[in-house]
Protein backbone atom coordinates (compact mmCIF):
# COMPACT_ATOMS: atom_id res chain seq x y z
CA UNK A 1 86.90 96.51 100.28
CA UNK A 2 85.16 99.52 99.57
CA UNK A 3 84.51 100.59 95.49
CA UNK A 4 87.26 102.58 93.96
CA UNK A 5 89.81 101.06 96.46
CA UNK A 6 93.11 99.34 94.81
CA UNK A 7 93.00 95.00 95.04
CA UNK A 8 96.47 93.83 94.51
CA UNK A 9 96.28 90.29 93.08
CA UNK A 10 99.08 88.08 93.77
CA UNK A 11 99.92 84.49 92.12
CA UNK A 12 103.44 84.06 93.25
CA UNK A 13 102.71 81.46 95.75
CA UNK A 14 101.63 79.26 92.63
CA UNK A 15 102.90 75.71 92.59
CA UNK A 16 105.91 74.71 90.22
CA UNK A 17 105.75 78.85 89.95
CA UNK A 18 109.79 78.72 87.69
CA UNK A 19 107.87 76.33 85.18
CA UNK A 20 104.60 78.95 85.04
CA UNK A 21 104.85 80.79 81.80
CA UNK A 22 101.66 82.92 81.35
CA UNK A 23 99.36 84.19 84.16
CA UNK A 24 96.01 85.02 83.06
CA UNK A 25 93.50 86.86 84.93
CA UNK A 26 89.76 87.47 85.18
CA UNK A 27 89.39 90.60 86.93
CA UNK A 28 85.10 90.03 87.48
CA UNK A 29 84.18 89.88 84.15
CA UNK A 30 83.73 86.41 83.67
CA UNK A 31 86.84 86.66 80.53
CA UNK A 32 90.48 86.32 81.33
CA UNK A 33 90.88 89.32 79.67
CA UNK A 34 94.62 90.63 81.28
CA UNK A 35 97.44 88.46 79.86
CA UNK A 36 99.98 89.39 82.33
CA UNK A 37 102.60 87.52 80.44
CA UNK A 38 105.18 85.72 83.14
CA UNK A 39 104.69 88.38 86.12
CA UNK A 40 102.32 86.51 88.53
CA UNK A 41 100.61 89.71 89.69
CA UNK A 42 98.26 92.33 88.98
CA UNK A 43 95.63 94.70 90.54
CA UNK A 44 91.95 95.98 89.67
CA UNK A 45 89.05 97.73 90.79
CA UNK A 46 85.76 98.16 91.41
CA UNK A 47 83.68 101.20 90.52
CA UNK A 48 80.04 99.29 91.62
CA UNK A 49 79.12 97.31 95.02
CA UNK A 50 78.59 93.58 95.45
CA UNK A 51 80.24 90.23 95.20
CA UNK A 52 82.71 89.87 93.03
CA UNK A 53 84.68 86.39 91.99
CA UNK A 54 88.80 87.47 90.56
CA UNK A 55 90.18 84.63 89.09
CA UNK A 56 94.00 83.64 87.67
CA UNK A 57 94.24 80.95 85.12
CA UNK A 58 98.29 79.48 85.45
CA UNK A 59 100.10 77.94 82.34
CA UNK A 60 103.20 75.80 82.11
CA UNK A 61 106.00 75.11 79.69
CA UNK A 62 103.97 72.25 78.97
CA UNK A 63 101.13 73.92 78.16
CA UNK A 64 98.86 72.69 80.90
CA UNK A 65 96.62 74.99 82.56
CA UNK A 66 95.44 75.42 86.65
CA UNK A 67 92.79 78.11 88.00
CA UNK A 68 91.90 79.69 91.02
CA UNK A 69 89.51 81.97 92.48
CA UNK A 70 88.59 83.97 95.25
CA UNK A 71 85.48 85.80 96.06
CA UNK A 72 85.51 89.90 96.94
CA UNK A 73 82.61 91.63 98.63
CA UNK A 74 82.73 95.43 97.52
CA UNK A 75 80.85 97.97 99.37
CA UNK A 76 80.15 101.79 99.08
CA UNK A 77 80.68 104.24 101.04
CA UNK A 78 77.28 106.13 102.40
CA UNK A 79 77.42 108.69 104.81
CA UNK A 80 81.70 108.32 106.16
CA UNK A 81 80.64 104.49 106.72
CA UNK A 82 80.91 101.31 105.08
């Protein structure tokens, strides 16, 4: 992905996803700083290059809690390229 562009996050695939209650995510920050409430998606980006790690913390009725992350590579754009 290139900085500036939109990444659409998406947590819907979650296991047990009717008894999820809260999606929180860390959008690179190291803090899982958007409470997104019950909707199991979100979006972010990037203004600088590098690697980046996004990360959604899942919680249940019960109040147990699951994360997962994935890892982003952000470039810029010099000269019309990549």
């Amino acid at each position: 992905m290139l900085t500036g562009d939109k990444l659409y996050l998406n947590a819907s695939a979650s296991p047990y996803k009717s008894r999820i209650v809260d999606f929180k995510w860390d959008l690179g920050n190291g803090k899982f700083s958007r409470d997104t409430q019950d909707v199991p998606w979100t979006s972010t980006s990037f203004s600088s290059p590098g690697k980046k790690t996004v990360r959604v913390q899942v919680t249940n009725r019960a109040g147990e809690t699951a994360t997962a992350s994935a890892k982003v590579t952000v470039r810029v754009v010099k000269n019309g390229h990549a």
